[in-house]
Protein backbone atom coordinates (compact mmCIF):
# COMPACT_ATOMS: atom_id res chain seq x y z
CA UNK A 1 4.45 185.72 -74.77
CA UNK A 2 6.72 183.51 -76.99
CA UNK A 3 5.56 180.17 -78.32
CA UNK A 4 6.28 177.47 -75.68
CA UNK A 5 8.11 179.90 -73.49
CA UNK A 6 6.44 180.37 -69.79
CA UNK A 7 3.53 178.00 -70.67
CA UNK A 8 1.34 177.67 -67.64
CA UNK A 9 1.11 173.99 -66.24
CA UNK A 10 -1.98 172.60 -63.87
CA UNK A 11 -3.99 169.71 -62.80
CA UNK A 12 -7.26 169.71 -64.00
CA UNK A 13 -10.18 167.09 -63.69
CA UNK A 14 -11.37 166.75 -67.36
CA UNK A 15 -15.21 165.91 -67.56
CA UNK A 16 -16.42 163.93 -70.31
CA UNK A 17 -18.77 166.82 -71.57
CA UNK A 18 -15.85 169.26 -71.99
CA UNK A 19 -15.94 170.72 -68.66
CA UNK A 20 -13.42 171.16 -66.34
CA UNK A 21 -11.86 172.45 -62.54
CA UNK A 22 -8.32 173.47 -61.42
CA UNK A 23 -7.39 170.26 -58.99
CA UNK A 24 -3.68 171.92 -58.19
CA UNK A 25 -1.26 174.72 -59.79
CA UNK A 26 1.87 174.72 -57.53
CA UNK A 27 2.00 171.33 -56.92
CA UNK A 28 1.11 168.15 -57.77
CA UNK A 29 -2.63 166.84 -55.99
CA UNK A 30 -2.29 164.29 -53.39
CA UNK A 31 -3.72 160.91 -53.82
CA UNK A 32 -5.91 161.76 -51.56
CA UNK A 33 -7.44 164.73 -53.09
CA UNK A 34 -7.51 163.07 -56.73
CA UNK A 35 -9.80 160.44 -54.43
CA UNK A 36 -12.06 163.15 -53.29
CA UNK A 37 -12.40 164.63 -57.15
CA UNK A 38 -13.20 161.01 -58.15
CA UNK A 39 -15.78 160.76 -55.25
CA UNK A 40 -17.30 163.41 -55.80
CA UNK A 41 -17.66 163.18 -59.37
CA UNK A 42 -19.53 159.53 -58.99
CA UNK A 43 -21.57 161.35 -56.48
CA UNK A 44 -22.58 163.67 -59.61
CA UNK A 45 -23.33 160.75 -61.46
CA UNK A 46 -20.58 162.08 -63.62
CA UNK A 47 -17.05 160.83 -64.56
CA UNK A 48 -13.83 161.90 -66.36
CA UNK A 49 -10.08 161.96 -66.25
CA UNK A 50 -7.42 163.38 -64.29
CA UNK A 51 -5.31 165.71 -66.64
CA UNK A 52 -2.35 168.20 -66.90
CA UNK A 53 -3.44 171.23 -68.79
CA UNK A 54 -0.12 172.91 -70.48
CA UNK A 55 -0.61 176.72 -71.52
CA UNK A 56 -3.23 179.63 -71.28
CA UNK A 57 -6.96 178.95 -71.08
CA UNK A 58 -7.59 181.72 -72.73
CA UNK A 59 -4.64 182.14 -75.41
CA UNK A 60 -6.41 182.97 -78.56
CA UNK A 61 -3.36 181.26 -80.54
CA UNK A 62 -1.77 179.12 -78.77
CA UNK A 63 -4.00 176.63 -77.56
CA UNK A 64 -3.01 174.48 -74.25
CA UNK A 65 -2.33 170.97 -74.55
CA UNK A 66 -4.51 168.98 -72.31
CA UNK A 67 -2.28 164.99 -71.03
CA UNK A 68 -4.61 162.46 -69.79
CA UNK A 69 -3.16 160.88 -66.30
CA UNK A 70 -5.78 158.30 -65.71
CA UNK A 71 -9.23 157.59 -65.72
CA UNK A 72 -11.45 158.97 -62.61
CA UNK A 73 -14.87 156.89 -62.00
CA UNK A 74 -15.11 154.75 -65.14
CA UNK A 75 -15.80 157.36 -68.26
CA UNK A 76 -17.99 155.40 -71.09
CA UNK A 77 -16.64 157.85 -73.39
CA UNK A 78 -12.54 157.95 -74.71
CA UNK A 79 -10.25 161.00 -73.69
CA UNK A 80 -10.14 162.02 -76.77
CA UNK A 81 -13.80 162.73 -76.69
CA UNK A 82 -13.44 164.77 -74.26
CA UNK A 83 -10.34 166.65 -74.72
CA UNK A 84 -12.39 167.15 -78.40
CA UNK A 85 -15.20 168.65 -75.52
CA UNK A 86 -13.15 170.94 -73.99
CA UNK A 87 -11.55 173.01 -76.79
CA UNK A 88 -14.73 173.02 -78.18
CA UNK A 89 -16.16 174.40 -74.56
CA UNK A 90 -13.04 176.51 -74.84
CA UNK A 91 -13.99 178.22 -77.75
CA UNK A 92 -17.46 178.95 -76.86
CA UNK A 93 -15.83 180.91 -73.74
CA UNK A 94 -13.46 182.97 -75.73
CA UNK A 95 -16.35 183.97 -78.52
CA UNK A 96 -17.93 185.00 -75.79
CA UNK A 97 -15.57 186.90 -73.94
């Protein structure tokens, strides 16, 4: 795949360990659903950020760009934290795989 051509685009729920799930891929979550992330992430005693991950998880080269939307349940820790979290978490996975 070219650089920047194609590039894979979905909302993701960030954690603020690294972690992370697929909230939508065809179309944009509903305020409703981003609620019941944010819910259920308090419920976890957990907390993060609602984010658009640009690009292939699992690209060895080209690594996706993760865009913080906005806060979900009142993170202690910055976004860049854990965007720092996941590619680390990222790289674990493709070592690995």
């Amino acid at each position: 795949m070219a650089k920047g051509r194609n590039r894979e685009r979905r909302w993701i729920v960030l954690g603020t360990d690294g972690r992370h799930v697929t909230l939508g891929r065809q179309s944009d979550p509903t305020e409703e659903e981003v609620l019941a992330a944010e819910r259920s992430l308090a419920a976890g005693g957990l907390s993060g950020w609602l984010a658009v991950m640009e690009g292939d998880y699992y690209a060895r080269r080209d690594k996706p760009a993760v865009m913080m939307v906005r806060s979900l349940a009142a993170p202690a820790s910055t976004f860049e934290d854990a965007a720092a979290a996941f590619e680390a978490v990222r790289t674990r996975t493709l070592q690995s795989a």
